[in-house]
C-alpha atoms as a PDB file:
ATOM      1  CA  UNK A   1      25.882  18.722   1.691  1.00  0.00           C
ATOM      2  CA  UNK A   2      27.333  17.497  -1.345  1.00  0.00           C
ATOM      3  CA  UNK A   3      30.526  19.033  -2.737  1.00  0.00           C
ATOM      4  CA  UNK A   4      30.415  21.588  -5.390  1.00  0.00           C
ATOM      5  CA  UNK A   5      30.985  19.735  -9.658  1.00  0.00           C
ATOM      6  CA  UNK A   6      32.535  22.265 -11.311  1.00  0.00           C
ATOM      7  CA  UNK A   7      31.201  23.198 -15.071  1.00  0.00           C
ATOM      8  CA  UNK A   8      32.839  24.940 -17.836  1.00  0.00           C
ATOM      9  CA  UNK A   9      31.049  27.766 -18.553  1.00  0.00           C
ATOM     10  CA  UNK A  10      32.897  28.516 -21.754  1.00  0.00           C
ATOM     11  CA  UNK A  11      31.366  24.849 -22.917  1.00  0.00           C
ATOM     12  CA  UNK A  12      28.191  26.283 -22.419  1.00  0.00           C
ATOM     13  CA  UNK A  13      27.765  29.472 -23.622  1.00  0.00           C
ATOM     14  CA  UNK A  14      28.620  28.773 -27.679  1.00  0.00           C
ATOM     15  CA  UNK A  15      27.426  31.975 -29.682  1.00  0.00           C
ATOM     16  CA  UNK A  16      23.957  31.811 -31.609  1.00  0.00           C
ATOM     17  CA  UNK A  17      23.709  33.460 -34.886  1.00  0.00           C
ATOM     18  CA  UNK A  18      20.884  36.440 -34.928  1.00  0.00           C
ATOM     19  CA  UNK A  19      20.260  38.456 -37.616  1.00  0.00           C
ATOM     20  CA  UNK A  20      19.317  42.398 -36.334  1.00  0.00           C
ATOM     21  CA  UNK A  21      18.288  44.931 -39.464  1.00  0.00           C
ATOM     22  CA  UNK A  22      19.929  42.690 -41.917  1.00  0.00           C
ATOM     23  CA  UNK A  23      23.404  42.020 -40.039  1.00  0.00           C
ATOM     24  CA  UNK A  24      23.901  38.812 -38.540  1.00  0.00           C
ATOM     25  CA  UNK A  25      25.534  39.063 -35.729  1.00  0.00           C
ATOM     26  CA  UNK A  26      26.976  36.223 -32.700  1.00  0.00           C
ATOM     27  CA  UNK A  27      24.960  36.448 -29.428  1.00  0.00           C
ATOM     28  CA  UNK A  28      26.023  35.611 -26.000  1.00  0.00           C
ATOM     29  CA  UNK A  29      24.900  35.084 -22.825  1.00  0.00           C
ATOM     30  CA  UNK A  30      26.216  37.128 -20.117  1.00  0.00           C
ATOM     31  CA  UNK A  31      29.076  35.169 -18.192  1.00  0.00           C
ATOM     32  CA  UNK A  32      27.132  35.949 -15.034  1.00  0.00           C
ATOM     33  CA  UNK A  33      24.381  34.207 -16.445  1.00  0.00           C
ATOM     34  CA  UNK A  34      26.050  30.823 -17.232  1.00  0.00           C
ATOM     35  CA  UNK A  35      26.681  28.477 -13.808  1.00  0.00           C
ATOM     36  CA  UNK A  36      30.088  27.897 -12.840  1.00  0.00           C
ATOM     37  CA  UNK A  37      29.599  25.108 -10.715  1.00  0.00           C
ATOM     38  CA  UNK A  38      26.587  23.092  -9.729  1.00  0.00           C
ATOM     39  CA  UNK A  39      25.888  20.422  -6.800  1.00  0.00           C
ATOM     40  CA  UNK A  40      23.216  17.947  -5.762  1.00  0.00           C
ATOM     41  CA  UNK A  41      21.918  16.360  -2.547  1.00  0.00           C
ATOM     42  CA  UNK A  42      19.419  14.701  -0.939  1.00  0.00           C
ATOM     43  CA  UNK A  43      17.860  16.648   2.132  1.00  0.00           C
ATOM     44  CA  UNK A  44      16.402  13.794   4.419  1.00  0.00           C
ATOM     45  CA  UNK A  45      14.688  15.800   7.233  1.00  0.00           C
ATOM     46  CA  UNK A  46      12.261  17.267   4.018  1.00  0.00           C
ATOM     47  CA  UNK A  47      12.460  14.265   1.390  1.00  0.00           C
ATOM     48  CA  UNK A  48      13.312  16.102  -1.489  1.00  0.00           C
ATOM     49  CA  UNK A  49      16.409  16.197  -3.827  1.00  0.00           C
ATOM     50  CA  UNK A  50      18.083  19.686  -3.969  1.00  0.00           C
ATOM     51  CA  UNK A  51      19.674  20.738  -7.471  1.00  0.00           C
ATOM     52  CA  UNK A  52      21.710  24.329  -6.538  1.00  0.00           C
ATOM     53  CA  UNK A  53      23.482  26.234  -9.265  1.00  0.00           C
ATOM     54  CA  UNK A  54      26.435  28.425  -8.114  1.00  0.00           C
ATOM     55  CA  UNK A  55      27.284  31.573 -10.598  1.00  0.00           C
ATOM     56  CA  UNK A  56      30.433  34.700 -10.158  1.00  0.00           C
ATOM     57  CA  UNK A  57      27.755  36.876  -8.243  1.00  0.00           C
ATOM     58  CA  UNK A  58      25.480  34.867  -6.109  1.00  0.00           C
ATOM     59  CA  UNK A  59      24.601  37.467  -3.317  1.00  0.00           C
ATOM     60  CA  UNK A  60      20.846  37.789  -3.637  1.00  0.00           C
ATOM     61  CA  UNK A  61      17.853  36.641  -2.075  1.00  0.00           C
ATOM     62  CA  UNK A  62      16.304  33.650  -3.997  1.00  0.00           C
ATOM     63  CA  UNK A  63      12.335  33.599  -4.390  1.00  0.00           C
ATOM     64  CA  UNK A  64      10.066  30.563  -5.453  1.00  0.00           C
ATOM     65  CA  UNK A  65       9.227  30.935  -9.050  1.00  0.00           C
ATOM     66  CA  UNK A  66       6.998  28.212 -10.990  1.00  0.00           C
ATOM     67  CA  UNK A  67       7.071  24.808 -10.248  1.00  0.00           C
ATOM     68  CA  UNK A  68       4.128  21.854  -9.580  1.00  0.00           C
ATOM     69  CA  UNK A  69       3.479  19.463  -7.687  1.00  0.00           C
ATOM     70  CA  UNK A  70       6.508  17.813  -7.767  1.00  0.00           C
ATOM     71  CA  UNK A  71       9.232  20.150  -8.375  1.00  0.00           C
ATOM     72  CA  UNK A  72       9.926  24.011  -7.765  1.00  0.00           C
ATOM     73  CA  UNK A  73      12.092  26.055  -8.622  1.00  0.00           C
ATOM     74  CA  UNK A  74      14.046  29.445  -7.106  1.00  0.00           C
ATOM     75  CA  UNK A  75      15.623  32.180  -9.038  1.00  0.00           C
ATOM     76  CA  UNK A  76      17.288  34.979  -7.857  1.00  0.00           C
ATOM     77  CA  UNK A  77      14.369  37.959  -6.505  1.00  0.00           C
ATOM     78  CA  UNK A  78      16.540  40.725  -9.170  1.00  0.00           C
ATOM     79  CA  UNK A  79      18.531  38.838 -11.335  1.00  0.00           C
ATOM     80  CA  UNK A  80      15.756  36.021 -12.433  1.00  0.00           C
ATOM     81  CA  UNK A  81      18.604  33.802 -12.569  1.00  0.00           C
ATOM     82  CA  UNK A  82      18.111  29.746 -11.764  1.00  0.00           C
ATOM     83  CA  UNK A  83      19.563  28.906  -8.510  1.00  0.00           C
ATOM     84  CA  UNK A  84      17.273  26.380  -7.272  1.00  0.00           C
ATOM     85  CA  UNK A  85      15.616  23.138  -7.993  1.00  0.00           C
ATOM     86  CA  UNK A  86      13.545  21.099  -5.445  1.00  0.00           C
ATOM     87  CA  UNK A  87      12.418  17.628  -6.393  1.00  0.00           C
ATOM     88  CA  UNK A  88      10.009  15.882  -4.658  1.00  0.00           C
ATOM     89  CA  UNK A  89      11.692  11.929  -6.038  1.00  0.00           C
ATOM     90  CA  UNK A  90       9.681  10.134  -3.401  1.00  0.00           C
ATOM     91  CA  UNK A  91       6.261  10.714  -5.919  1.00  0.00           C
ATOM     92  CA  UNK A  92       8.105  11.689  -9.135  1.00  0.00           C
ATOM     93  CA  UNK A  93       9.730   8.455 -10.500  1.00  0.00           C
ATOM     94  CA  UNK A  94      13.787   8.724 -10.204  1.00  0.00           C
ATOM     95  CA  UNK A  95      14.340   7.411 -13.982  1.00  0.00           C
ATOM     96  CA  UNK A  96      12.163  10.936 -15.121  1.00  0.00           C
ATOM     97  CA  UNK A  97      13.817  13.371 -12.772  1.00  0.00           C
ATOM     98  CA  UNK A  98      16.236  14.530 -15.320  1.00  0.00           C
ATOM     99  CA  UNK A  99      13.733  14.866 -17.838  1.00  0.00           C
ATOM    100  CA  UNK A 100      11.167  16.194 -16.139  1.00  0.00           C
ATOM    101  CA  UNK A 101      13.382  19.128 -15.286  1.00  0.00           C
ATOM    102  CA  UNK A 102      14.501  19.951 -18.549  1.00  0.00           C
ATOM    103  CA  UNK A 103      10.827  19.911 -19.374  1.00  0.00           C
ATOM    104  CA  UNK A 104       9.732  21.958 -16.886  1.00  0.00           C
ATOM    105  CA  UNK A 105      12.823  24.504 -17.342  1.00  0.00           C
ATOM    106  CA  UNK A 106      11.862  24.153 -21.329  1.00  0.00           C
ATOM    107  CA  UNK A 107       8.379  25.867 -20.023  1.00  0.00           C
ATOM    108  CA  UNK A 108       9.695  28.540 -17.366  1.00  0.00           C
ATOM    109  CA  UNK A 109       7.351  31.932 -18.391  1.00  0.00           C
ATOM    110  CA  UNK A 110       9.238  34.627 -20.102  1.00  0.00           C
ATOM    111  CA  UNK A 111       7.143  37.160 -19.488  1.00  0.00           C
ATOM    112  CA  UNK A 112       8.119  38.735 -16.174  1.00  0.00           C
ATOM    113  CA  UNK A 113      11.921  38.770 -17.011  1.00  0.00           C
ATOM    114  CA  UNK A 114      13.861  41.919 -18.313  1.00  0.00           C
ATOM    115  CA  UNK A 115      16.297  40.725 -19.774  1.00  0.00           C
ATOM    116  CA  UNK A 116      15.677  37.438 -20.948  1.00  0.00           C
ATOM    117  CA  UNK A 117      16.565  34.189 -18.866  1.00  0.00           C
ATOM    118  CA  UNK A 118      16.435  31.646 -21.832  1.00  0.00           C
ATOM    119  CA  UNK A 119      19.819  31.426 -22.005  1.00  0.00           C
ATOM    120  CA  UNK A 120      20.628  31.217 -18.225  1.00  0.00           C
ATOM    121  CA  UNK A 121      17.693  28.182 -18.226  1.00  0.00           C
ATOM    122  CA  UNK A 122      18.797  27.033 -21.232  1.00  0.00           C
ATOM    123  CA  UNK A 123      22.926  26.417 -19.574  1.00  0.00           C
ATOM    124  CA  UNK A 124      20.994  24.955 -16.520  1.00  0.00           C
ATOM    125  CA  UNK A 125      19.349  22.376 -18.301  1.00  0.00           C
ATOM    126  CA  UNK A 126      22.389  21.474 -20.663  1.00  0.00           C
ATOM    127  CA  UNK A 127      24.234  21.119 -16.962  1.00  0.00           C
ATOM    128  CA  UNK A 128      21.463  18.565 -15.883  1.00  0.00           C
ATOM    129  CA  UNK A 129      22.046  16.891 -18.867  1.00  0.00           C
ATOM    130  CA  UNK A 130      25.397  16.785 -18.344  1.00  0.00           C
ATOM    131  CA  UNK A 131      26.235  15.948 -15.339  1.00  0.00           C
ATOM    132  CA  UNK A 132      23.108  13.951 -14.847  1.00  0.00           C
ATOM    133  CA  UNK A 133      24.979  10.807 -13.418  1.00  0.00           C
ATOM    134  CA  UNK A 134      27.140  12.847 -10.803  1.00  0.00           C
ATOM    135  CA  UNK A 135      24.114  15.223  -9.341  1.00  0.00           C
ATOM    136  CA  UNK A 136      21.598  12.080  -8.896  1.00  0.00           C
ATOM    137  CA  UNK A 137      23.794   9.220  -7.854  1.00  0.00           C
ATOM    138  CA  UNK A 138      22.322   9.253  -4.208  1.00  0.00           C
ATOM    139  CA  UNK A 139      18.738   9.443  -5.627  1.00  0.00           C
ATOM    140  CA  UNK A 140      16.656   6.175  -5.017  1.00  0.00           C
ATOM    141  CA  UNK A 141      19.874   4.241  -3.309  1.00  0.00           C
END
């Protein structure tokens, strides 16, 4: 297993502007919300390329939660929170990995989650994004 890459959270949680009964106020996402460090690594035994996201409290049981074919993803069974991404790279072409993820986190339902988890998806794909070249150097070598 790969070693942790440390993010800075701070970098990714920049305020967005909402207006609420005519105030506009500075929103936030919840510092538990925002990954503090994430890792990648390719698990030979089941050929597929594991994305994990590490937050402050990361003590609960992670369910499956959307996905295809090709990729699924695991959040956290209370929190709704991203921890997981499974990529199936030996069908999905390596060069679209990064943007089929953001795509697919783009889509995640919203329905089912009280609060919100946009802005928890919305760091982890911004930490893809960033840090693209570090978490997917072993894929395809």
């Amino acid at each position: 297993m790969r070693e942790w890459i440390q993010v800075n959270p701070h970098e990714l949680n920049k305020p967005k502007v909402e207006r609420r009964n005519g105030v506009d106020i500075q929103v936030f996402v919840s510092p538990y919300d925002i990954p503090d460090a994430v890792r990648g690594n390719y698990d030979q035994s089941r050929r597929v390329f594991v994305v994990d996201f590490r937050y402050l409290a990361d003590d609960e049981d992670k369910v499956e939660h959307g996905g295809d074919e090709h990729i699924k993803y695991f959040v956290g069974r209370e929190s709704r929170r991203l921890h997981r991404i499974e990529i199936d790279v030996d069908r999905l072409d390596v060069n679209a990995v990064g943007l089929e993820v953001n795509k697919v986190i783009a889509n995640l339902p919203e329905a089912d989650r009280r609060p919100s988890r946009r802005g928890n998806y919305e760091a982890a794909g911004r930490i893809l994004e960033n840090k693209k070249e570090e978490l997917f150097a072993t894929v395809g070598g």
